[in-house]
C-alpha atoms as a PDB file:
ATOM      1  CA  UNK A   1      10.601 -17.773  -9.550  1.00  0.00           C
ATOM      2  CA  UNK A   2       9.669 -18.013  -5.705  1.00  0.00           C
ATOM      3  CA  UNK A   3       8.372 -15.855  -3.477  1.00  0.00           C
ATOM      4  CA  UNK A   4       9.937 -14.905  -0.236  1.00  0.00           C
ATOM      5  CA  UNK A   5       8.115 -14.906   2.841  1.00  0.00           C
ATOM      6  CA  UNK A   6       7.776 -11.591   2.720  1.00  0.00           C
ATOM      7  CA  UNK A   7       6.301 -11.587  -0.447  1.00  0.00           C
ATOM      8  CA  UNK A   8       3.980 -14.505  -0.247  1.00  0.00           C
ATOM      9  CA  UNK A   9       2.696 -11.984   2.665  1.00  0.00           C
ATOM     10  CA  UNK A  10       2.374  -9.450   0.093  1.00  0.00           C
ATOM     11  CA  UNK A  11       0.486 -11.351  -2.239  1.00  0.00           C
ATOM     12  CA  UNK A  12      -1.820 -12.960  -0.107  1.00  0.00           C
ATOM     13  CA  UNK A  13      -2.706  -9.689   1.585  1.00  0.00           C
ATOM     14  CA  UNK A  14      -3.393  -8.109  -1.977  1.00  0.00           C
ATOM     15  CA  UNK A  15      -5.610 -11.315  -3.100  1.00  0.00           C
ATOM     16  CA  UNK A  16      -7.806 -10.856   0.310  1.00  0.00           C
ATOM     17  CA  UNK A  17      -8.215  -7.102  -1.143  1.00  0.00           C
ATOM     18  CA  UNK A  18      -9.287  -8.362  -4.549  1.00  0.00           C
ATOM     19  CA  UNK A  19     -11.917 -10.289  -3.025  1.00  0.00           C
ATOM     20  CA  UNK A  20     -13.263  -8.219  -0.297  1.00  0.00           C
ATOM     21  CA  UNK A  21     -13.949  -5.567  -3.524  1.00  0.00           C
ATOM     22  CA  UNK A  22     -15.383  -8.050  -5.484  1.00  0.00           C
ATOM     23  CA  UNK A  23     -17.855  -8.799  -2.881  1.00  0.00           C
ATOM     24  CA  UNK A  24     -18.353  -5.479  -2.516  1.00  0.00           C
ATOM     25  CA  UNK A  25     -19.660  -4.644  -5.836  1.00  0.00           C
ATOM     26  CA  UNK A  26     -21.297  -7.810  -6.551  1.00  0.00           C
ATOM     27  CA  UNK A  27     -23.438  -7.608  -3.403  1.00  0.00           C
ATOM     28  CA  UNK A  28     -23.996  -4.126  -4.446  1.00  0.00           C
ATOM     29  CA  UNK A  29     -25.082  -5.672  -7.817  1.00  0.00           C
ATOM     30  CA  UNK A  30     -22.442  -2.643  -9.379  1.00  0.00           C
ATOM     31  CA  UNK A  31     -21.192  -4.918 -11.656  1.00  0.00           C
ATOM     32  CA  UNK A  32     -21.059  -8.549 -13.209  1.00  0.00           C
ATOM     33  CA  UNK A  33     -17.827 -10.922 -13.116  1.00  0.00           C
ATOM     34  CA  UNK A  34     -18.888 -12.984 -16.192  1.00  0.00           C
ATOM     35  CA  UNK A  35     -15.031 -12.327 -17.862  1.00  0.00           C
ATOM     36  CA  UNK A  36     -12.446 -11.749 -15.144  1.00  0.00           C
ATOM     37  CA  UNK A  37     -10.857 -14.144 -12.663  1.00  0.00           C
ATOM     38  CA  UNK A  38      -9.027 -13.350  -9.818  1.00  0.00           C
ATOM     39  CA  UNK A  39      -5.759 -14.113  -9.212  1.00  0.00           C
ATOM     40  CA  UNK A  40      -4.176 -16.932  -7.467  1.00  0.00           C
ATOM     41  CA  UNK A  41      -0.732 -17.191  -6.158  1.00  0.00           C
ATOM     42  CA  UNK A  42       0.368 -18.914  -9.143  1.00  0.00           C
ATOM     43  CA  UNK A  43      -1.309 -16.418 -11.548  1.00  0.00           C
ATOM     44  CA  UNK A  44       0.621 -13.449  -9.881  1.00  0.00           C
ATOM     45  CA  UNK A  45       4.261 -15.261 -10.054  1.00  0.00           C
ATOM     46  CA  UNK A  46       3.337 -16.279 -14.069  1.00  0.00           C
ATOM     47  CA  UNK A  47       2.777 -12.669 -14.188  1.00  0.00           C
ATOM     48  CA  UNK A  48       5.898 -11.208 -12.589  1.00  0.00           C
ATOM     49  CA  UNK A  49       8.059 -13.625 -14.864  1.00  0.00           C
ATOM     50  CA  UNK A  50       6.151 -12.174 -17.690  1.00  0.00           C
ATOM     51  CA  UNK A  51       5.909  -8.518 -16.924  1.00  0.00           C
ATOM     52  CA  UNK A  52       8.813  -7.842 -14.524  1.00  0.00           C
ATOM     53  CA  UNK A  53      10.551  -4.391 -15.570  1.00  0.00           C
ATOM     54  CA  UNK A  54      13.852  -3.593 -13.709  1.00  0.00           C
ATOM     55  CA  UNK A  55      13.622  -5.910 -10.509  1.00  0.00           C
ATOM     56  CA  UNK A  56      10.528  -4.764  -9.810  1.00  0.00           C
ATOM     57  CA  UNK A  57       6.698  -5.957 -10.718  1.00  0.00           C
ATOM     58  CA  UNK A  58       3.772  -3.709 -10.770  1.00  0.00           C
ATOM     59  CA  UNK A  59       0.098  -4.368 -11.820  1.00  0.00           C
ATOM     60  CA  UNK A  60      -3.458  -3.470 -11.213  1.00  0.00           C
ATOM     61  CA  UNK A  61      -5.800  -6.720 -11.580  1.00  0.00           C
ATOM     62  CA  UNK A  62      -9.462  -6.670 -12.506  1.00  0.00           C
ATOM     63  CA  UNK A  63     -12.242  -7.515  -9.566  1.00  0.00           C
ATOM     64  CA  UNK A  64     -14.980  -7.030 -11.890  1.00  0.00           C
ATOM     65  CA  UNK A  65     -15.591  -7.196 -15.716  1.00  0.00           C
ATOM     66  CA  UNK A  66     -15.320  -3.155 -15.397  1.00  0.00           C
ATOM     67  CA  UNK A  67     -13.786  -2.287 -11.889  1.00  0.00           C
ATOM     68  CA  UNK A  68     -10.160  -3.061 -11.361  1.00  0.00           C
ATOM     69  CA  UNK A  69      -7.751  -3.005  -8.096  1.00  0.00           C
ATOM     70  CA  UNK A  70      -7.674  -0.027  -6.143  1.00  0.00           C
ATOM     71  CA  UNK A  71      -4.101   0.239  -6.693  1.00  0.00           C
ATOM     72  CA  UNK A  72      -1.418  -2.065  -7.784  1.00  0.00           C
ATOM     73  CA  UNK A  73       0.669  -4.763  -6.152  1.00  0.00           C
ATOM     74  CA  UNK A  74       4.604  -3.919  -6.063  1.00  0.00           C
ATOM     75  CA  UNK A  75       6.885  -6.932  -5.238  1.00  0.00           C
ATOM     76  CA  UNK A  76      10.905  -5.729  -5.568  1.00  0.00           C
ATOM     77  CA  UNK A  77      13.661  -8.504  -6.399  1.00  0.00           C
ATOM     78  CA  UNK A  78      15.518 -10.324  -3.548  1.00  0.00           C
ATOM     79  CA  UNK A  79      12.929  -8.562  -1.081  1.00  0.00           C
ATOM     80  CA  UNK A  80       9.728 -10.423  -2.178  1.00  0.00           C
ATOM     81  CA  UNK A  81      10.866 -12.688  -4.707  1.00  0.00           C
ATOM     82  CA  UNK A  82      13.609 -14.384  -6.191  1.00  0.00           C
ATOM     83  CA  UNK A  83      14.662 -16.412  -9.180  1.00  0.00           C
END
């Protein structure tokens, strides 16, 4: 699995997002992040091969141990990735 320019874009862009909101709420001492990890690039492209439905990949990821994305990433086949 590879991601296309185009994608790589994508998933950077949404990883920035993740962290921005976790800074958010941490600095706003909301929430703890004891249990969840963010993503890397890596972790997203394990997760498309895993969860891919149709050519396309959706998913929310957790910031926090209780907040999650604000909405999900969506990569399509042969735009932002490929096999």
């Amino acid at each position: 699995m590879k991601l296309t320019a185009i994608g790589l874009k994508k998933v950077n862009a949404y990883i920035d997002e993740l962290v921005a909101k976790r800074k958010e709420i941490m600095d706003a001492r909301l929430d703890t992040a004891y249990e969840t990890t963010l993503p890397n690039v890596e972790a997203i492209i394990d997760d498309i091969e895993a969860f891919e439905e149709n050519g396309e990949y959706w998913n929310c990821w957790g910031v926090t141990d209780n907040y999650d994305s604000d909405g999900p990433i969506n990569l399509v086949r042969g735009d932002d990735y490929t096999d």
